[in-house]
Structures are given as structure tokens and as C-alpha cells.
Protein backbone atom coordinates (compact mmCIF):
# COMPACT_ATOMS: atom_id res chain seq x y z
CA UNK A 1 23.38 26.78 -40.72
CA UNK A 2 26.49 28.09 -39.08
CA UNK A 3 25.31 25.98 -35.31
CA UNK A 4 24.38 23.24 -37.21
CA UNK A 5 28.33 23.09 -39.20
CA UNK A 6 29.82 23.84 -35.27
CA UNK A 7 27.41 20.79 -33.41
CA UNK A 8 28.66 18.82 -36.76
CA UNK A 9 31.81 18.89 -36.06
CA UNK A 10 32.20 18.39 -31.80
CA UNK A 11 35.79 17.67 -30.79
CA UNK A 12 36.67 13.99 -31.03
CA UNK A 13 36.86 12.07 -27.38
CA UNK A 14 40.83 11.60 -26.50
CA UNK A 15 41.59 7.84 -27.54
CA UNK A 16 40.56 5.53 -24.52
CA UNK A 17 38.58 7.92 -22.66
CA UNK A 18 35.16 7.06 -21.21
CA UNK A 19 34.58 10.07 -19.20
CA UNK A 20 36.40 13.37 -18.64
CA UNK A 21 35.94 15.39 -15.19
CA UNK A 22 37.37 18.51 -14.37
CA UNK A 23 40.32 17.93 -17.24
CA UNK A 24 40.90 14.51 -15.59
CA UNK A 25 40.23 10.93 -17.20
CA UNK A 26 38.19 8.28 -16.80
CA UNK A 27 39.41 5.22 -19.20
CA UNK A 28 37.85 2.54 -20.77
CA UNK A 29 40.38 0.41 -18.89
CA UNK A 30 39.15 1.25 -15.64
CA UNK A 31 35.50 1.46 -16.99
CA UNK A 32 36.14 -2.33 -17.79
CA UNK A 33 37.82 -3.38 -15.03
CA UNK A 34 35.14 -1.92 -12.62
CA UNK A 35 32.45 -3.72 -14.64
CA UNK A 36 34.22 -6.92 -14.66
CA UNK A 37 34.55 -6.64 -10.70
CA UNK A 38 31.23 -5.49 -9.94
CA UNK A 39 29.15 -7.90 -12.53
CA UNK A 40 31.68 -10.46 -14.02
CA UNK A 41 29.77 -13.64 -14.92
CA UNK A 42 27.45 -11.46 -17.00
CA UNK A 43 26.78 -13.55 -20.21
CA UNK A 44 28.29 -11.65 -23.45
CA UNK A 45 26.19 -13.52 -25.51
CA UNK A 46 24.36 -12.65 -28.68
CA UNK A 47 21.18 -10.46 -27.75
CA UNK A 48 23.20 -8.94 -24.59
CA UNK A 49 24.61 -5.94 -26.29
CA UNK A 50 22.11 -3.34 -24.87
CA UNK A 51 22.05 -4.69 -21.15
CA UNK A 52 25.74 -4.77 -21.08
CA UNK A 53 25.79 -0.73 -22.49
CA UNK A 54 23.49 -0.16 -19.99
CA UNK A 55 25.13 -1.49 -16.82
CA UNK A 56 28.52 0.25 -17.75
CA UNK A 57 26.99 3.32 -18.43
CA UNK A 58 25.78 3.01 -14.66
CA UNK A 59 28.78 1.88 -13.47
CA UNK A 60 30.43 5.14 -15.58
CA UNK A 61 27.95 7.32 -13.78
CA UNK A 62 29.17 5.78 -10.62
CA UNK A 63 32.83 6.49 -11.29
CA UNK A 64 31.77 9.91 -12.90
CA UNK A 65 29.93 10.68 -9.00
CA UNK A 66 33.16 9.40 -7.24
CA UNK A 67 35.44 11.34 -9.21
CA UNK A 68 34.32 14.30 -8.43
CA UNK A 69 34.10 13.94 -4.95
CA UNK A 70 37.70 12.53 -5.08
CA UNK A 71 39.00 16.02 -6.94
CA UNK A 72 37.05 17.67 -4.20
CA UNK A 73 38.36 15.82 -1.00
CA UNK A 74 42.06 16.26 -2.62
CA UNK A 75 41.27 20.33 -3.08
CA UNK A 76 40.78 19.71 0.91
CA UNK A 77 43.59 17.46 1.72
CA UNK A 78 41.00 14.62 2.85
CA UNK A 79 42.75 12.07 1.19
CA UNK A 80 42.88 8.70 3.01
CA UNK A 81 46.05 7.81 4.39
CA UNK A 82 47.89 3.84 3.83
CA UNK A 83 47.15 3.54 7.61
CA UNK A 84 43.41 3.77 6.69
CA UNK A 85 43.72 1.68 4.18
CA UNK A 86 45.43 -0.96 5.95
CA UNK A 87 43.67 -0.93 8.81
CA UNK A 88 40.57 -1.27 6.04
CA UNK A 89 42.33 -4.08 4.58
CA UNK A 90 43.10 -6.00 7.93
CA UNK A 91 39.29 -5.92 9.13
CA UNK A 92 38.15 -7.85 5.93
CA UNK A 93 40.54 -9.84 5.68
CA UNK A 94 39.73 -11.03 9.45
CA UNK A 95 36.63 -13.56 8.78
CA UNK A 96 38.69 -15.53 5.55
CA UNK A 97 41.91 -17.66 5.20
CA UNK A 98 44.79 -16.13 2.81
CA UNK A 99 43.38 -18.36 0.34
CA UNK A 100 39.80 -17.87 0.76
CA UNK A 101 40.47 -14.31 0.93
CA UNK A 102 42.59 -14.14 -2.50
CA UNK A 103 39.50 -16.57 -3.84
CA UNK A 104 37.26 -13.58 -2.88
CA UNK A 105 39.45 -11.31 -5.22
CA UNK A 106 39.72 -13.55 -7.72
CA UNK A 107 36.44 -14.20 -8.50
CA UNK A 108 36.01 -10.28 -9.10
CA UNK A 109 38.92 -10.01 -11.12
CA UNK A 110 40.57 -8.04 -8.64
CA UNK A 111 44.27 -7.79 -7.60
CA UNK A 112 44.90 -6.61 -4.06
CA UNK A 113 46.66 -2.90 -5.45
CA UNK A 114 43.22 -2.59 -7.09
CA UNK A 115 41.18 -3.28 -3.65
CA UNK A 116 43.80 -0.75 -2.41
CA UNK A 117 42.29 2.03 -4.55
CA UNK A 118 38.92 1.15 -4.45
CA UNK A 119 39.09 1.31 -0.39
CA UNK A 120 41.27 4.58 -0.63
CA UNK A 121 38.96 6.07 -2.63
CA UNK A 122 35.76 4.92 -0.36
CA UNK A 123 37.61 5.76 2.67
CA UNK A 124 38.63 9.53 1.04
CA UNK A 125 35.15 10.20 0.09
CA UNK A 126 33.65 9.47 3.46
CA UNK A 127 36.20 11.82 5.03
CA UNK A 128 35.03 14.33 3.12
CA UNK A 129 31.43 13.98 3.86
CA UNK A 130 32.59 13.77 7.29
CA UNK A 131 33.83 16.82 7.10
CA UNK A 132 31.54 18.82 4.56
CA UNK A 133 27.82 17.38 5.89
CA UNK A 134 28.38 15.16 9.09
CA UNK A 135 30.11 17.27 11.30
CA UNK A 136 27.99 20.01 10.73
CA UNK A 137 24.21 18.66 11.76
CA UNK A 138 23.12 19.40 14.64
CA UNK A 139 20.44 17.30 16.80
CA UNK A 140 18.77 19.00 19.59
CA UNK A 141 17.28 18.08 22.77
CA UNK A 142 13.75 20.01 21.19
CA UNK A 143 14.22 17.64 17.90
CA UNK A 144 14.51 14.72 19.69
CA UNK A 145 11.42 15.77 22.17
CA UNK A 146 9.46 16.71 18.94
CA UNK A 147 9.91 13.43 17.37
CA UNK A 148 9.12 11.78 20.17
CA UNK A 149 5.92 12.99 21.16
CA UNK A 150 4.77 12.62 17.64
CA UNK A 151 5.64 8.78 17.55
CA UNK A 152 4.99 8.00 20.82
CA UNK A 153 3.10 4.99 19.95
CA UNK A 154 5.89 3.78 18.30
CA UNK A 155 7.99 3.52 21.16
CA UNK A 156 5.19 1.02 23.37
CA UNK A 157 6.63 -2.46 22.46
CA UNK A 158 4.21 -5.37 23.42
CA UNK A 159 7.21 -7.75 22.34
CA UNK A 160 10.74 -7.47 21.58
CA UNK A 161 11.03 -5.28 18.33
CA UNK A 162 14.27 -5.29 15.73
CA UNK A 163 15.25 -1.56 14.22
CA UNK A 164 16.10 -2.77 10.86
CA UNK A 165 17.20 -1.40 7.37
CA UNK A 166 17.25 -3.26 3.98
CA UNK A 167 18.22 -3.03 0.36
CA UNK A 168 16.01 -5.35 -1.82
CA UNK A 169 16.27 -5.89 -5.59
CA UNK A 170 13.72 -7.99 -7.14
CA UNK A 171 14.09 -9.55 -10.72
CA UNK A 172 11.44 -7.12 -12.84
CA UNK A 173 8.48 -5.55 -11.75
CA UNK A 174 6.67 -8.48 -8.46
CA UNK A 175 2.85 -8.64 -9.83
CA UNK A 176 1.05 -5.90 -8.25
CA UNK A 177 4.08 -3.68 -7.19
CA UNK A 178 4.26 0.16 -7.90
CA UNK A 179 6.85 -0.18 -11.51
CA UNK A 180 7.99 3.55 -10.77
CA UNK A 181 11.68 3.18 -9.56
CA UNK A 182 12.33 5.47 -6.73
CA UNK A 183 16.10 5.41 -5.83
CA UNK A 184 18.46 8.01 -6.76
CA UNK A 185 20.39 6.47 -9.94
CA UNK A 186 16.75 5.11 -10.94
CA UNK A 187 17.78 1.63 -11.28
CA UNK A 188 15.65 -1.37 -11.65
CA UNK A 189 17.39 -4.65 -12.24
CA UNK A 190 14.95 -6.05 -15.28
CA UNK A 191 15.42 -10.21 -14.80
CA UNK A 192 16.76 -12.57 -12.17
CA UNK A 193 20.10 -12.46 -14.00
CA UNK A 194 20.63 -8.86 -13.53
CA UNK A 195 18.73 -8.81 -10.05
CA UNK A 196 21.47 -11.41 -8.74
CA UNK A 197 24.60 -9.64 -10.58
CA UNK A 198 23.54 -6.34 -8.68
CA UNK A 199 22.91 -7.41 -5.15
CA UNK A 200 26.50 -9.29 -5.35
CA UNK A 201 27.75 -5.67 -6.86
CA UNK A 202 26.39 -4.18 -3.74
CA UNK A 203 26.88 -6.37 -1.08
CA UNK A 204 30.73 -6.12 -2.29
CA UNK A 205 30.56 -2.33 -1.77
CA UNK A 206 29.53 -2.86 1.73
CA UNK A 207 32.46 -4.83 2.04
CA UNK A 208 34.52 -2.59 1.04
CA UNK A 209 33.33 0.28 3.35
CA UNK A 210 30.57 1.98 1.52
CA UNK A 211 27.79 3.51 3.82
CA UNK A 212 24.73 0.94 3.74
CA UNK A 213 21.93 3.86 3.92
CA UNK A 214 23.42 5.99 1.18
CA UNK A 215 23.54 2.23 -1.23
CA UNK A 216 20.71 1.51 -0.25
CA UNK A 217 18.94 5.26 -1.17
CA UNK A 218 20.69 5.02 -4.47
CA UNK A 219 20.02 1.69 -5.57
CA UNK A 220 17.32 -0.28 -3.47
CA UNK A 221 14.46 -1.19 -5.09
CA UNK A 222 11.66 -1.17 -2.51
CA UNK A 223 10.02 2.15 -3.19
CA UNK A 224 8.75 2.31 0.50
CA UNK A 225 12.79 2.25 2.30
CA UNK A 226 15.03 3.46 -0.08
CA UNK A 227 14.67 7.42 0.00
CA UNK A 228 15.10 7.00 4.08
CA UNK A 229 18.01 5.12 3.36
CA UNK A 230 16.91 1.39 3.79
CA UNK A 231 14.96 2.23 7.22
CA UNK A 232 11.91 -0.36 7.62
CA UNK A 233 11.64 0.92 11.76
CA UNK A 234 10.84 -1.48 13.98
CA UNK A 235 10.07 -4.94 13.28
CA UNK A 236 8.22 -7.50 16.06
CA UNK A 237 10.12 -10.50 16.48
CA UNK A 238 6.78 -12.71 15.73
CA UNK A 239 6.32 -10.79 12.69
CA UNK A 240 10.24 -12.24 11.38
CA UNK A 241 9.25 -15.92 12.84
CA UNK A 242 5.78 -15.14 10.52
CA UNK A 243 7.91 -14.56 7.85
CA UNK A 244 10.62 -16.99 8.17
CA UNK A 245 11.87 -19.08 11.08
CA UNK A 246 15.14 -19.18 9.33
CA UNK A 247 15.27 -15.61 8.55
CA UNK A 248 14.25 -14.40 12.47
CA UNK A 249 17.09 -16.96 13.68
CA UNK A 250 19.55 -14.86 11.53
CA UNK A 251 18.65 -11.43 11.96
CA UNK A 252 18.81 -12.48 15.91
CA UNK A 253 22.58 -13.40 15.34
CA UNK A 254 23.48 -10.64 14.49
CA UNK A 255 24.51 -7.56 16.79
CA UNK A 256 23.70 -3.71 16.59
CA UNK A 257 24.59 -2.41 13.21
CA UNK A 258 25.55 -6.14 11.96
CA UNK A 259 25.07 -6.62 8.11
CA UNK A 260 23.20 -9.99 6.80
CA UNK A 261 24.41 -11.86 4.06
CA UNK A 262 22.37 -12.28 0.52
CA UNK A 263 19.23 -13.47 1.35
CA UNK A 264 16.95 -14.84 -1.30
CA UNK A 265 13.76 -15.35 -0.57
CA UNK A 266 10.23 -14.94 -3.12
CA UNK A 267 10.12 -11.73 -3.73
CA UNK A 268 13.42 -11.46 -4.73
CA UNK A 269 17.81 -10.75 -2.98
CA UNK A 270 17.68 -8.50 0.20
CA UNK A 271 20.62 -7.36 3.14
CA UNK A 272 19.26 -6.33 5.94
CA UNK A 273 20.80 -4.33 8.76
CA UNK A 274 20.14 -4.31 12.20
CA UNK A 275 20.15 -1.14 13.61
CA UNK A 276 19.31 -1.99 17.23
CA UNK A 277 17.17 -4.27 19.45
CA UNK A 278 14.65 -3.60 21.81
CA UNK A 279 12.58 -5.14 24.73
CA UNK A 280 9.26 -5.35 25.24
CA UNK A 281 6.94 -2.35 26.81
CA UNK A 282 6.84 1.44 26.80
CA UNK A 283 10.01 3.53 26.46
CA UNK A 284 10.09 7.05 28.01
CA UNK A 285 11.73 9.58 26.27
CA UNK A 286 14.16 10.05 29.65
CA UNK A 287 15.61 6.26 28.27
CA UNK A 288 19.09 6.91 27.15
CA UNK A 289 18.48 4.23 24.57
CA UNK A 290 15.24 6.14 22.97
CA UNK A 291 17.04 9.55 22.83
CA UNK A 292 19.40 7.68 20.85
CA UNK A 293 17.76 6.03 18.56
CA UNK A 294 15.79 9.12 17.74
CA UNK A 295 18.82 10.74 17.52
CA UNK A 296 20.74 8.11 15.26
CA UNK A 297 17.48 8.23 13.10
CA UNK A 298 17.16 12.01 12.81
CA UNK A 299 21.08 12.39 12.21
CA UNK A 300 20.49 9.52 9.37
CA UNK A 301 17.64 11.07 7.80
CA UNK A 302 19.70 14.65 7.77
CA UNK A 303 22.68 12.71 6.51
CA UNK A 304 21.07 11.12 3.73
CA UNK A 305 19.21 14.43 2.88
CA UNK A 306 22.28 16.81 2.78
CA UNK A 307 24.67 14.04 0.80
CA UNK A 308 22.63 13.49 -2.25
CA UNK A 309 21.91 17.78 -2.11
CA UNK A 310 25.94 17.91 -2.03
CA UNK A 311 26.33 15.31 -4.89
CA UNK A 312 24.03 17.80 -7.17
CA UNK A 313 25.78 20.69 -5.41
CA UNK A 314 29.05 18.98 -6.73
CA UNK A 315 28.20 17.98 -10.22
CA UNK A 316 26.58 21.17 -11.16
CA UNK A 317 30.70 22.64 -10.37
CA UNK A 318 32.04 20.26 -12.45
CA UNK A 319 32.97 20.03 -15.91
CA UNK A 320 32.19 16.64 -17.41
CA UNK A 321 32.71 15.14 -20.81
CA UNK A 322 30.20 11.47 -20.65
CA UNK A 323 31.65 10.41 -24.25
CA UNK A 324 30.43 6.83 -23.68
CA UNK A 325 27.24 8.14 -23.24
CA UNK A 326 27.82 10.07 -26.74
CA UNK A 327 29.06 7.38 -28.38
CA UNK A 328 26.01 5.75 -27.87
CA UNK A 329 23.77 8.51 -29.14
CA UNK A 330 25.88 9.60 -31.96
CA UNK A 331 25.52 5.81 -33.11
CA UNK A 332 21.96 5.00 -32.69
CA UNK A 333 21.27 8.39 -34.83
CA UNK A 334 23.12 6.70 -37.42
CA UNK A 335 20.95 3.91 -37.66
């Protein structure tokens, strides 16, 4: 009786507060404003209540995730610097007019102090993976040799061959696809509506700095890329012309670790990557450019591995208070 009067009476949420981390808030302000950036143009219409809920309580998670890795990169002195930021600032800025450029941030709601923080705070967090995982993996000669020999067969081109990555997010479940979601925040956009408001939310994260393989672990869709971090290996040229003339002509614009834009195509919105390109024939492990792409891959793979241990490393240290999440509980019980 006595636990039941206690859980009956848990401490009311501070007024305005989505989220609490480590004693430090999260608002509903800021909760808002990131949804309106990442997914404005979402219909609030009648009917829309529960997909709304459940793209800001992603988007919560999100800021939950960076927050903590913020407290922790601050406890290290990682934090990024306004020449960082700047410099951040200056590179996108380079491909738009002023005006196209402020068009860009007005269409997310965005002012430029708030693209300030939200590169500051990508820029901080990748220092301190820098710092915590990257720095320390280690690639050896033996590891490269190893992997290698034991895709050697991958390595004999009979035609040029693209190293590519993707992030794909298709509208629902294509028919005959495997409807188990297997990327790390488990989401599945449900309809073309939400498929299109989330590949515009990510492909403005990439913008703004974020890693591609670590988006595209935690929220592509295809079931076969995403836990190696978009990585779809090598692709034959004739295999993209097979595909789509228009799509090959693309990809072979772009340069060595060049991003595509949103492409839609049947199956539903993809960005690619290219990685690197290769000739035709075999390539001997003594090829500078196979020890490092084996290397690149390896370091990738590690990379990937070691940040989403050091996100469940970092959350299990923290104190967090979800009282959107709560909210939502407490009310449905009601019902």
C-alpha cells in the first residue's frame, strides 16, 4: 500500500520541461523548435495527434543522446570553439547566394544564432568522439593482410567499381521486404509523408556536419547497410547504368567522399555517398589504394562499433528525467 501511495504521488515535471539530464533542462521550447526545423510542413490536422507525439518523442530522444554527450565533452573541455563554428558556417554557406542561403533557413524556421548552436553542438560532440573512440583504434598491417586475403575476390574488378554508402527510407513496409527495423533508434517512417519529412530531416544533418555512417546506422532503413553504417561495397558501373542512366551520371559527378542529393526513385528517398572509385582488374594488397580502403573500412566498422557502445556507456551514467515520455503514459492510463 505504502509503494503504491509513494508511485502515486511522483514529483511533478518543472513547468516547461521536456527532458531533464544530469540536473540540466531540456524545454519544450527547444523540443518545438527542433521539431519545427527538422519536420516543419508536417500537417497538424485532425487524426495527426499520435504521429506528431511520436516524431517529437524521437526528436526528444535525439536531444536527450546529444545532451549527454555535450555535459560530457564540457567535463573534458572539448567544446567547439567560434573559429570552428565559423569556419563550419563559411563552407555551407559557399554553394548558395545570401538570399538563397537565408531561404534555406527560413524554410526550417531557423535563425542563423540557432544554426550557430546546432553546428557547435555537432562540432563539440565529434571532438569528443575524436578524442574518446577515434584516436584510440588501432589498424594493423596483420588486420589489413587478414581482411584482405579473406576478400580477395572482392578486390578483382572486371570494370570500374564505385565504393558507395547509402541511407534509404522507404514510405511503409516495400511488398516483400523484411518489416523488422534494424537501425539503432528503430525507426521506420510509416507513409510517404513521413518517409519525405525524414530524409529532408537527415539530409539537413549532413549539412550541418553530422557523420553520414553514424545517421545512417541510426536511422536508415535498409536492413542490409545500416548496422555497417550505410556501406553497400563496391558497386559496377554497368550495374548503376542498369539501374538508372540518370542515377550512374550522378554518382560519377561526384568525387571521393561526395554526398548526393535526395534521390527518389521506386522504392522510396535515398543519399548515397561515394566512398571511392576504382579501375578495372585485380588489386594487390601492396596497392597503396587497397591498404587504404581496407583500412578506411576497418577503422569505419570499429568506429561505428565503439560509438553506439559509448552512447549506452554514456546513458547508463546519466541521470535522466523523459517527462514527455510520462506525460504520455500517465495520460493514456487515464483513458
Amino acid at each position: 500500500m505504502l509503494i503504491l501511495v509513494i508511485a502515486g504521488c511522483s514529483k511533478s515535471p518543472p513547468a516547461n520541461v521536456a527532458a531533464m539530464v544530469n540536473n540540466r533542462a531540456i524545454t519544450y521550447d527547444e523540443l518545438n523548435k527542433t521539431y519545427q526545423s527538422q519536420l516543419s510542413g508536417t500537417p497538424q490536422g485532425e487524426g495527426n495527434d499520435d504521429q506528431v507525439m511520436s516524431q517529437k518523442l524521437e526528436i526528444l530522444r535525439s536531444l536527450i543522446d546529444n545532451e549527454i554527450m555535450l555535459q560530457r565533452a564540457e567535463k573534458l573541455g572539448l567544446m567547439a570553439v567560434d573559429a570552428d563554428v565559423d569556419a563550419k558556417i563559411n563552407e555551407l554557406k559557399a554553394p548558395y547566394t545570401k538570399e538563397e542561403f537565408q531561404k534555406q533557413l527560413d524554410q526550417k524556421k531557423m535563425t542563423m544564432d540557432d544554426l550557430k548552436t546546432q553546428i557547435r553542438r555537432g562540432l563539440t560532440v565529434e571532438k569528443l568522439f575524436n578524442k574518446e573512440i577515434t584516436s584510440h583504434i588501432s589498424i594493423t598491417d596483420a588486420d589489413i593482410a587478414n581482411a584482405y586475403n579473406a576478400n580477395k575476390g572482392s578486390f578483382n574488378f572486371t570494370e570500374p567499381q564505385v565504393h558507395m554508402a547509402q541511407i534509404l527510407v522507404t514510405p511503409g513496409v516495400p511488398p516483400g521486404a523484411d518489416p523488422a527495423v534494424r537501425n539503432l533508434k528503430n525507426d521506420k517512417a510509416q507513409n510517404e509523408e513521413q518517409a519525405s519529412k525524414k530524409i529532408q530531416a537527415i539530409q539537413a544533418r549532413l549539412k550541418a556536419g553530422e557523420d553520414f555512417a553514424m545517421l545512417a546506422q541510426n536511422y536508415s532503413e535498409d536492413s542490409a547497410s545500416a548496422p555497417n553504417g550505410g556501406d553497400l561495397g563496391f558497386v559496377p558501373e554497368s550495374a548503376l547504368e542498369k539501374a538508372n542512366p540518370e542515377l550512374r551520371k550522378m554518382v560519377m559527378s561526384l568525387g571521393p567522399n561526395g554526398i548526393s542529393p535526395i534521390i527518389h526513385t521506386q522504392e522510396g528517398y535515398r543519399i548515397l555517398k561515394v566512398i571511392s572509385k576504382e579501375p578495372a582488374g585485380q588489386r594487390d594488397l601492396r596497392d597503396p589504394r587497397v591498404q587504404q580502403t581496407i583500412r578506411e573500412t576497418l577503422r569505419n566498422r570499429k568506429d561505428q562499433l565503439l560509438r553506439a557502445a559509448y552512447y549506452e556507456v554514456q546513458r547508463n551514467a546519466s541521470k535522466v528525467e523523459n517527462y514527455l515520455a510520462r506525460s504520455i503514459t500517465e495520460n493514456a492510463a487515464k483513458k
